[in-house]
C-alpha atoms as a PDB file:
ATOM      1  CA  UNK A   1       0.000   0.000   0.000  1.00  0.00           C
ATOM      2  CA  UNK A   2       2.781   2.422   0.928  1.00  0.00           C
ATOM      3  CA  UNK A   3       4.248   2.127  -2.823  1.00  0.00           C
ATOM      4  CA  UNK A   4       1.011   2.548  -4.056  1.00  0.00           C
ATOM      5  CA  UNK A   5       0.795   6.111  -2.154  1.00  0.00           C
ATOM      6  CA  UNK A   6       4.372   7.099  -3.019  1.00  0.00           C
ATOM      7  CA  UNK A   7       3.702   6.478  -6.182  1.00  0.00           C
ATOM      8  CA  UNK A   8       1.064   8.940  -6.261  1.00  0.00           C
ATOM      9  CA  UNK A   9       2.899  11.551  -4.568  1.00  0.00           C
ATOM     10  CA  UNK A  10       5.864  11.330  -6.250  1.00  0.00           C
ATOM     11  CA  UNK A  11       4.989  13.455  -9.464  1.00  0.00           C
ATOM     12  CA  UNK A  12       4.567  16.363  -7.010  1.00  0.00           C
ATOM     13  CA  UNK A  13       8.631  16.049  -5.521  1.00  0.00           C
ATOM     14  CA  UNK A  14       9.584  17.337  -9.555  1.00  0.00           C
ATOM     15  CA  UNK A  15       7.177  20.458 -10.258  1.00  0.00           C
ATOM     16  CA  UNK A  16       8.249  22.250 -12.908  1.00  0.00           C
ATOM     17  CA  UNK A  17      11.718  24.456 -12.159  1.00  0.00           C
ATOM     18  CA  UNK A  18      12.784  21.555  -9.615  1.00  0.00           C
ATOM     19  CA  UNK A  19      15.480  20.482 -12.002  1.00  0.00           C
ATOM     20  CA  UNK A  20      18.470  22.256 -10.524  1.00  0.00           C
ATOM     21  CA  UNK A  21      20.758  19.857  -8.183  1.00  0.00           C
ATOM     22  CA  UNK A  22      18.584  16.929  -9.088  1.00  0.00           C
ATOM     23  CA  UNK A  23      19.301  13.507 -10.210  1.00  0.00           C
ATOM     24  CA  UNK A  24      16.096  13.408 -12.046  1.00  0.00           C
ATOM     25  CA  UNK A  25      16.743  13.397 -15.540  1.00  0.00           C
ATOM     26  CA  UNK A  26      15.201  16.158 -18.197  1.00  0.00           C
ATOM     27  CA  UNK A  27      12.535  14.020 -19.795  1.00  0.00           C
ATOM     28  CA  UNK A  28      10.967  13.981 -16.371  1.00  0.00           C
ATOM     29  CA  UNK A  29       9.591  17.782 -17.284  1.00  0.00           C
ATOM     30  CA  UNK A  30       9.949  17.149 -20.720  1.00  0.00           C
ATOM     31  CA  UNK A  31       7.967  13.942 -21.387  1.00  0.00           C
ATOM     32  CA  UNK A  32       5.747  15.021 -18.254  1.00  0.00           C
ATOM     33  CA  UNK A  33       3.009  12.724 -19.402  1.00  0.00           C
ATOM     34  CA  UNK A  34       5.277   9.789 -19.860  1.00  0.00           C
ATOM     35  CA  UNK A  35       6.829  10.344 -16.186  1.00  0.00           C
ATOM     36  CA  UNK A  36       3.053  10.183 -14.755  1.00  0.00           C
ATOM     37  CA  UNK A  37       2.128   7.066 -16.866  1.00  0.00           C
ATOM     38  CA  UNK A  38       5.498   5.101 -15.663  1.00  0.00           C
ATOM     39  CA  UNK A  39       4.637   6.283 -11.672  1.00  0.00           C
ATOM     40  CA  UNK A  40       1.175   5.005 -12.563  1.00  0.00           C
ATOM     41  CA  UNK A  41       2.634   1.715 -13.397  1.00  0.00           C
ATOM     42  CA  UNK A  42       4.348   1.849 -10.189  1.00  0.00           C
ATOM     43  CA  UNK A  43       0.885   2.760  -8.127  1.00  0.00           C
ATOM     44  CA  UNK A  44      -0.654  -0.300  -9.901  1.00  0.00           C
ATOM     45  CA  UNK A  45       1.874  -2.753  -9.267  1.00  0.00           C
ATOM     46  CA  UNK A  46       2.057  -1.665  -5.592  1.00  0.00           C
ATOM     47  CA  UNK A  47      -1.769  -1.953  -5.377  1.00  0.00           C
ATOM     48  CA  UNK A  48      -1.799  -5.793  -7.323  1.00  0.00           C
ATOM     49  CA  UNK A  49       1.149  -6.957  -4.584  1.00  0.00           C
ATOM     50  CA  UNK A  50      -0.830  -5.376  -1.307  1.00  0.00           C
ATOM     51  CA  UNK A  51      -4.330  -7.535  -2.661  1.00  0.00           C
ATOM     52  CA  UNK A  52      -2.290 -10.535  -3.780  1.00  0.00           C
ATOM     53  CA  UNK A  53      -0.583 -10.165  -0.313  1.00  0.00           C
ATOM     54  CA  UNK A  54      -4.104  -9.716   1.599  1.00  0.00           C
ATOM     55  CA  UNK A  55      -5.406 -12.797  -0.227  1.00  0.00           C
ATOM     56  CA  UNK A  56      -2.344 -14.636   0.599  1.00  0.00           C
ATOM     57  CA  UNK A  57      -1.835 -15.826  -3.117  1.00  0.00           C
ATOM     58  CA  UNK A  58       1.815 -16.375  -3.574  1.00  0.00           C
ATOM     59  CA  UNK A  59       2.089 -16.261  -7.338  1.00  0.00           C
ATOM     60  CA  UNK A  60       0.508 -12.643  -7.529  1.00  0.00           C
ATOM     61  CA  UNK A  61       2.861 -11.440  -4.682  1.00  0.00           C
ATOM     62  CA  UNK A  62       5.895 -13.039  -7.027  1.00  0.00           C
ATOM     63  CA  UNK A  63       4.624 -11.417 -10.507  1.00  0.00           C
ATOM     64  CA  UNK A  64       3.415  -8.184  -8.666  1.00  0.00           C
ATOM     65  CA  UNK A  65       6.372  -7.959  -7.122  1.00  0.00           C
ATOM     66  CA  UNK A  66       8.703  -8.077 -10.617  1.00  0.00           C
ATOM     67  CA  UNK A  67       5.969  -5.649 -12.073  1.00  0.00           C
ATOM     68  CA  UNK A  68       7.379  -3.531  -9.000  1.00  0.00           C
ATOM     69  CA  UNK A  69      10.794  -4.109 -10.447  1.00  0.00           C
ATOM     70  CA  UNK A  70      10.212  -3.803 -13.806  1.00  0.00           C
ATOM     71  CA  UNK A  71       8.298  -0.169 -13.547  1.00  0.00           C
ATOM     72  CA  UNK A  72      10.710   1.254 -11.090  1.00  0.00           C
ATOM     73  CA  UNK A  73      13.836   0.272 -13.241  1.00  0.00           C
ATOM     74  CA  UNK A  74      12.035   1.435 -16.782  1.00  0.00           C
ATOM     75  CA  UNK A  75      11.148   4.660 -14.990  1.00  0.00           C
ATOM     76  CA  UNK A  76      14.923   4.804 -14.002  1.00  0.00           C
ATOM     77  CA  UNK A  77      16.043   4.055 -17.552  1.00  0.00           C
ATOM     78  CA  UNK A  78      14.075   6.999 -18.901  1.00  0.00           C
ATOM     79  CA  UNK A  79      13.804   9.511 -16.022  1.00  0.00           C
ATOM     80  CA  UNK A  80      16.823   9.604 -14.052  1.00  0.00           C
ATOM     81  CA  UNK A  81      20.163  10.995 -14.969  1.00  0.00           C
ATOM     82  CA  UNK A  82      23.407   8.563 -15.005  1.00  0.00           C
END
């Protein structure tokens, strides 16, 4: 549940102008919707591992858990500087 939430907040920590002394990467304000879709992703996943989790189904926790992976490291890829 708590990914879930941070992955709501977290398009607020880059308003626009936030870019100075950042690690954040400058498709973050310049592909703005494609930053919101990938922290989507994230809020998704996060909600799919805390119901698998609640229903105590193994298999969900295991794939929602590498859709965790998967959308923090694309949104890594793309919106964080190296």
């Amino acid at each position: 549940k708590a990914i879930a939430r941070f992955a709501k907040l977290m398009p607020s920590l880059f308003p626009k102008g936030s870019d100075a002394g950042t690690k954040a990467a400058p498709e973050i304000w310049s592909d703005n919707a494609g930053f919101l879709k990938a922290a989507a992703a994230l809020g998704d996943a996060g909600t799919k591992l805390a119901m698998a989790a609640k229903d105590g189904n193994a298999d969900g926790v295991a794939a929602a858990a590498k859709d965790i992976g998967d959308a923090c490291g694309g949104c890594h890829k793309t919106y964080r500087a190296k």
